[in-house]
C-alpha atoms as a PDB file:
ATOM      1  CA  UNK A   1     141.679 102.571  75.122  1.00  0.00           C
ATOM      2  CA  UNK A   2     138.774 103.794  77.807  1.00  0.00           C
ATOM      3  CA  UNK A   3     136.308 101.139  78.698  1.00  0.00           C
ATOM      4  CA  UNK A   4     132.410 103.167  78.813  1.00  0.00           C
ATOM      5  CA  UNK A   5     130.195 101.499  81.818  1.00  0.00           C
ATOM      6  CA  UNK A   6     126.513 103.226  81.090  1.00  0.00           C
ATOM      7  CA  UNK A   7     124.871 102.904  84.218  1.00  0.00           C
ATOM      8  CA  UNK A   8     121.701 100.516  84.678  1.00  0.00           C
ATOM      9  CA  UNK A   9     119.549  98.830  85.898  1.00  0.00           C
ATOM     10  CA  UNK A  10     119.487  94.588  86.076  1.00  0.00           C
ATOM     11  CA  UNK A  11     117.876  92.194  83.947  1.00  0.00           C
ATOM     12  CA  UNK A  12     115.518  89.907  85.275  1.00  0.00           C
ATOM     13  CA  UNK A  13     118.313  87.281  85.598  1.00  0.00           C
ATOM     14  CA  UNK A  14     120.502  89.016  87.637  1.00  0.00           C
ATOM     15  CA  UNK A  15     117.858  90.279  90.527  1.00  0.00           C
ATOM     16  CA  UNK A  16     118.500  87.406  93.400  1.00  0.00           C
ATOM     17  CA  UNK A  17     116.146  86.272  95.436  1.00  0.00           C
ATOM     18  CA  UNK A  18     116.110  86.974  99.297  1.00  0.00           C
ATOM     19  CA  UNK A  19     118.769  89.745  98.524  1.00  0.00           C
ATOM     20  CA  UNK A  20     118.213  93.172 100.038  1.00  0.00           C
ATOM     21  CA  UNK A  21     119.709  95.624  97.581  1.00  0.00           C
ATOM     22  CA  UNK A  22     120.600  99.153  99.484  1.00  0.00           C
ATOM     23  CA  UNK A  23     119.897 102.366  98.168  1.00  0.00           C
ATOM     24  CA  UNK A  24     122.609 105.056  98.735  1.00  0.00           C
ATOM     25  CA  UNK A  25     122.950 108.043  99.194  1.00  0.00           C
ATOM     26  CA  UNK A  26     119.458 108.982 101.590  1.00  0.00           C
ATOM     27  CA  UNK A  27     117.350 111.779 100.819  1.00  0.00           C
ATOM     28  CA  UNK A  28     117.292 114.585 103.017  1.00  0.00           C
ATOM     29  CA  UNK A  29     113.695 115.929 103.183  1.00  0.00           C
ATOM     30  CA  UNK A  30     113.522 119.414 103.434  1.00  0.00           C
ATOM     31  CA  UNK A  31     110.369 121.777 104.128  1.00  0.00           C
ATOM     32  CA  UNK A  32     110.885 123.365 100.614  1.00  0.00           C
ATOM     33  CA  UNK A  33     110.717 119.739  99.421  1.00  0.00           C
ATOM     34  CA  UNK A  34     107.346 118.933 101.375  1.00  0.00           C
ATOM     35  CA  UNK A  35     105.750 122.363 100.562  1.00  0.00           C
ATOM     36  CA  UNK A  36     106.276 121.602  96.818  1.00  0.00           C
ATOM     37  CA  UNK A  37     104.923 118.011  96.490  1.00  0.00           C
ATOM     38  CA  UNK A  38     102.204 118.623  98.529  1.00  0.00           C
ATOM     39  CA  UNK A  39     101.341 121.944  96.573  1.00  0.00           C
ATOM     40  CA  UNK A  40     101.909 120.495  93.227  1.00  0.00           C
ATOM     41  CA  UNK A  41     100.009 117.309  93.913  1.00  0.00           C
ATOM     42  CA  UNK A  42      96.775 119.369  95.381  1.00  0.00           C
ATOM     43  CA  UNK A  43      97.124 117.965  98.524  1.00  0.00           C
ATOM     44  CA  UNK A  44      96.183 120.784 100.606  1.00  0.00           C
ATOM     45  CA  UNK A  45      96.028 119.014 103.515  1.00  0.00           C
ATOM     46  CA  UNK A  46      96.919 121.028 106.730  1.00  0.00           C
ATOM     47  CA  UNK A  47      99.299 118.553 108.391  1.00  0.00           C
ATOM     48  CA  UNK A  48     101.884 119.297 105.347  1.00  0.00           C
ATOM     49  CA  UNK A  49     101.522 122.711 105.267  1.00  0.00           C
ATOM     50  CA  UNK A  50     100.588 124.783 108.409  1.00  0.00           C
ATOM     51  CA  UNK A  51     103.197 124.822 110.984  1.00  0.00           C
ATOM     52  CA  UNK A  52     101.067 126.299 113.352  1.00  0.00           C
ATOM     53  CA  UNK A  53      97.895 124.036 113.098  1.00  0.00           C
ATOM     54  CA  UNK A  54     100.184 121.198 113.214  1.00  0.00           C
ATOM     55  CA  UNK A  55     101.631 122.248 116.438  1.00  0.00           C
ATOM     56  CA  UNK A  56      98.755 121.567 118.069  1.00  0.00           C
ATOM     57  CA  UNK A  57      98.035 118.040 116.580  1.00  0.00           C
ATOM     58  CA  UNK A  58      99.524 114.528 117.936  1.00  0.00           C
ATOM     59  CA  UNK A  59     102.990 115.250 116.311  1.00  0.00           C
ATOM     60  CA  UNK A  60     103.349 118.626 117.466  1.00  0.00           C
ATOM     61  CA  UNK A  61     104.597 119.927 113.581  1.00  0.00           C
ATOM     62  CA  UNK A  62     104.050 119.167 110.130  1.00  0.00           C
ATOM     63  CA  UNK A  63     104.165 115.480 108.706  1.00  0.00           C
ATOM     64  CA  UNK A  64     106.191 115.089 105.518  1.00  0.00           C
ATOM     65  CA  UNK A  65     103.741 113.961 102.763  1.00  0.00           C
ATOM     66  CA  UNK A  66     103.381 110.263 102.830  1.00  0.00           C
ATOM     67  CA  UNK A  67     103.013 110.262  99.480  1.00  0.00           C
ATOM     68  CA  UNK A  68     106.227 111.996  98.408  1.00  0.00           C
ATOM     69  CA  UNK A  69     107.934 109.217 100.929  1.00  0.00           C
ATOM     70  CA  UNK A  70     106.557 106.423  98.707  1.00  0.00           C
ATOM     71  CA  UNK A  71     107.801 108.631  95.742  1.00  0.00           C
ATOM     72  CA  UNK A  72     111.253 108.899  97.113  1.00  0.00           C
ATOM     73  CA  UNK A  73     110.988 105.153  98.660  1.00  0.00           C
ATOM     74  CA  UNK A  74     110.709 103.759  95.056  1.00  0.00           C
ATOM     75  CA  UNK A  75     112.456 106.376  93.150  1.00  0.00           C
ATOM     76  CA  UNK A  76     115.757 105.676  95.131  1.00  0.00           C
ATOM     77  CA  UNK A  77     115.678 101.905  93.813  1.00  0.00           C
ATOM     78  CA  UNK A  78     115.350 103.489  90.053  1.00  0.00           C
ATOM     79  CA  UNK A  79     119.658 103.694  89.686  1.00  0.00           C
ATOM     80  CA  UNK A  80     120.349 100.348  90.577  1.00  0.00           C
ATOM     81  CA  UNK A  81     117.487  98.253  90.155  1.00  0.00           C
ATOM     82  CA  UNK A  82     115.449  99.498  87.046  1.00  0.00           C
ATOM     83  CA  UNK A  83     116.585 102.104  85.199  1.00  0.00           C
ATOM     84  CA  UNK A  84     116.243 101.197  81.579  1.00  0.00           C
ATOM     85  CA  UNK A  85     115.291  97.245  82.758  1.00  0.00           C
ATOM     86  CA  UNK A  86     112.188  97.669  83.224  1.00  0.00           C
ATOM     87  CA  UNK A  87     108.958  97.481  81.504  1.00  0.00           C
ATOM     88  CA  UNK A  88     106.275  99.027  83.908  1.00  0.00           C
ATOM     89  CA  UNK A  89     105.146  99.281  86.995  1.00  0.00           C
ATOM     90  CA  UNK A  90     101.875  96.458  87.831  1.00  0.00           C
ATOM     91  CA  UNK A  91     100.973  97.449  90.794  1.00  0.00           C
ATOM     92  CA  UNK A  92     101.614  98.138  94.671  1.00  0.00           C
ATOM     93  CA  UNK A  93     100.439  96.209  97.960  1.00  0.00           C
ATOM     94  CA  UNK A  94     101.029  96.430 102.089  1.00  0.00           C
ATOM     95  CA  UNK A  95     101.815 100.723 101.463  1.00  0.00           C
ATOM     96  CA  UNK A  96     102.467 101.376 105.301  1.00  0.00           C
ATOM     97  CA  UNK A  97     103.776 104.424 107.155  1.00  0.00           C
ATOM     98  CA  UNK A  98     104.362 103.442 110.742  1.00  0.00           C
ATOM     99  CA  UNK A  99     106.144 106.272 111.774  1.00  0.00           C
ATOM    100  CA  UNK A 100     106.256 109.673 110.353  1.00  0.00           C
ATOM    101  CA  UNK A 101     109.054 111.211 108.611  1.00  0.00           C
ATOM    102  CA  UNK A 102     109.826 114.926 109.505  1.00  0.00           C
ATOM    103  CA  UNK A 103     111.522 117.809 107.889  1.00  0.00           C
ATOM    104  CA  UNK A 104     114.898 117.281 107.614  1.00  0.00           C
ATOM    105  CA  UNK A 105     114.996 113.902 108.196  1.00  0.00           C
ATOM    106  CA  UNK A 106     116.459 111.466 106.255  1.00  0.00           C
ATOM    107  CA  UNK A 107     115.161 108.724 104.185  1.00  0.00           C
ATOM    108  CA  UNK A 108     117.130 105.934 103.478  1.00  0.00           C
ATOM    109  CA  UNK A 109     115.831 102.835 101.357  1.00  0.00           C
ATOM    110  CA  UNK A 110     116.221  99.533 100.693  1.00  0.00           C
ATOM    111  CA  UNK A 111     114.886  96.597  98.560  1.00  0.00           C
ATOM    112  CA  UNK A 112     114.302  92.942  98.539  1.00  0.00           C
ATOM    113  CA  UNK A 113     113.381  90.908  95.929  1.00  0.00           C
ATOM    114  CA  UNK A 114     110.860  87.902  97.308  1.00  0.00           C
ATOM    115  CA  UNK A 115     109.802  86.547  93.996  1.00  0.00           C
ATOM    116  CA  UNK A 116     110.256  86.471  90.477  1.00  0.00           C
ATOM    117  CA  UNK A 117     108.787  84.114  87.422  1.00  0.00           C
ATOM    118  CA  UNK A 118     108.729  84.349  83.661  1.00  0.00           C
ATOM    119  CA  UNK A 119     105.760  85.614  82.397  1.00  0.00           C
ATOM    120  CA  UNK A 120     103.999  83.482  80.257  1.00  0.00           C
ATOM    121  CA  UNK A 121     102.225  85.963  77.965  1.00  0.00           C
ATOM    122  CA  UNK A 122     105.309  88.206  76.866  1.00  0.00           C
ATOM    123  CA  UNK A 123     108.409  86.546  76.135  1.00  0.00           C
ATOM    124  CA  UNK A 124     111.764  88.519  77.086  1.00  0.00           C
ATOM    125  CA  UNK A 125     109.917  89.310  80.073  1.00  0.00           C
ATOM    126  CA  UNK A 126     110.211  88.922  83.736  1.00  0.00           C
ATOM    127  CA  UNK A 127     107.678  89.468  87.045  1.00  0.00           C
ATOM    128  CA  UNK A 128     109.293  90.596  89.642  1.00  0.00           C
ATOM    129  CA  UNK A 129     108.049  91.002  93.493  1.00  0.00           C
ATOM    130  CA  UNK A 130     110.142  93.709  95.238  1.00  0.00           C
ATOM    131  CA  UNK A 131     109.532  94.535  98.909  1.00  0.00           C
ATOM    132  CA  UNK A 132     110.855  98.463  99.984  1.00  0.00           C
ATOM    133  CA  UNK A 133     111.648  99.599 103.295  1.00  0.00           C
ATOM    134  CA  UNK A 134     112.370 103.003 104.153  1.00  0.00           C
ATOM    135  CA  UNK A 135     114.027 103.982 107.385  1.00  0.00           C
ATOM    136  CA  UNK A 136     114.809 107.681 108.920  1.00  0.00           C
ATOM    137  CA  UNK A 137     118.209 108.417 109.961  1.00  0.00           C
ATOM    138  CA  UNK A 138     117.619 106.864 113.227  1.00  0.00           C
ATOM    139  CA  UNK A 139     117.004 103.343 111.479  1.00  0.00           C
ATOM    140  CA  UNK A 140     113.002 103.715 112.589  1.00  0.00           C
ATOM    141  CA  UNK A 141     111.442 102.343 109.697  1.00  0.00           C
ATOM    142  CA  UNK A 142     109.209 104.758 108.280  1.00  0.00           C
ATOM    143  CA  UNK A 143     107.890 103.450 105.022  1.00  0.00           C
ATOM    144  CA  UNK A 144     106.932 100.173 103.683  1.00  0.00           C
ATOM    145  CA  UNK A 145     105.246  98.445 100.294  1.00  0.00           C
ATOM    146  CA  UNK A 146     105.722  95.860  98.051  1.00  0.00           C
ATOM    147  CA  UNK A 147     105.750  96.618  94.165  1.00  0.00           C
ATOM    148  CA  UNK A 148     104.869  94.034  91.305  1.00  0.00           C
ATOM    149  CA  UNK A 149     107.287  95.242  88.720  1.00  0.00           C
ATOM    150  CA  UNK A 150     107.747  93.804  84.491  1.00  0.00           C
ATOM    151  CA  UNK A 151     111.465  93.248  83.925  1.00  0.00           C
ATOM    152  CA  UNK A 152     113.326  93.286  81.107  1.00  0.00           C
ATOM    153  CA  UNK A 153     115.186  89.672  80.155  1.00  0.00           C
ATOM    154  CA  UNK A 154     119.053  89.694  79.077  1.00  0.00           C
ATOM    155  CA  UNK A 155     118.607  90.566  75.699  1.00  0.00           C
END
């Protein structure tokens, strides 16, 4: 007889504190990738989107959209840390970019959980504090923020 395995997320009970869950494969970011996000989110800012204007600025080219990097930073968690475990999203802290990401650089992300607790107005459910860091190909970290999250409990 074949065994199914769904893949999933984890309950409450089974995120560990002070662990730091990695988040694999990395996302290559391509231009296509950055034109798009920045295009569909109305962010027309020049920095994303003119290669020749950006040559001229600090970087010397365009800047992949910091906000598709916080996209990708907490989408990559989604397989192994929340999909179908969690509740919603309560909020975001400490968003930093210290370094730029590039196209065609890679993104690769991790999490750590620093605190969890019961909450005490909806039973079955869990508050979670997760902390992501997301680092280019080069290990420069690129992308930080930590992320209040409502867990599922073990049914």
């Amino acid at each position: 007889m074949t065994r199914d395995v769904e893949q999933r997320g984890l309950y409450y009970e089974e995120l560990e504190l002070d662990t730091r869950y990695l988040h694999r494969p990395g996302r290559t970011l391509t231009e296509a990738d950055n034109v798009l996000f920045s295009t569909l989110t109305m962010n027309g800012q020049a920095l994303h989107l003119d290669a020749a204007w950006s040559a001229g600025q600090p970087f010397g080219q365009r800047l992949v959209n910091s906000m598709m990097t916080l996209a990708v930073l907490v989408g990559s968690s989604v397989d192994q840390l929340t999909q179908g475990t969690i509740v919603a999203n309560l909020g975001f802290t400490d968003v930093r970019f210290p370094h730029p990401l590039f196209h065609g650089d890679t993104l690769y992300s991790s999490t750590v959980v620093l605190d969890k607790r019961l909450s005490q107005s909806r039973p079955g459910q869990g508050v979670v504090t997760l902390e992501h860091t997301g680092r280019n190909q080069d290990d420069v970290v690129v992308a930080t923020a930590t992320r209040t999250v409502l867990f599922w409990c073990r049914p």
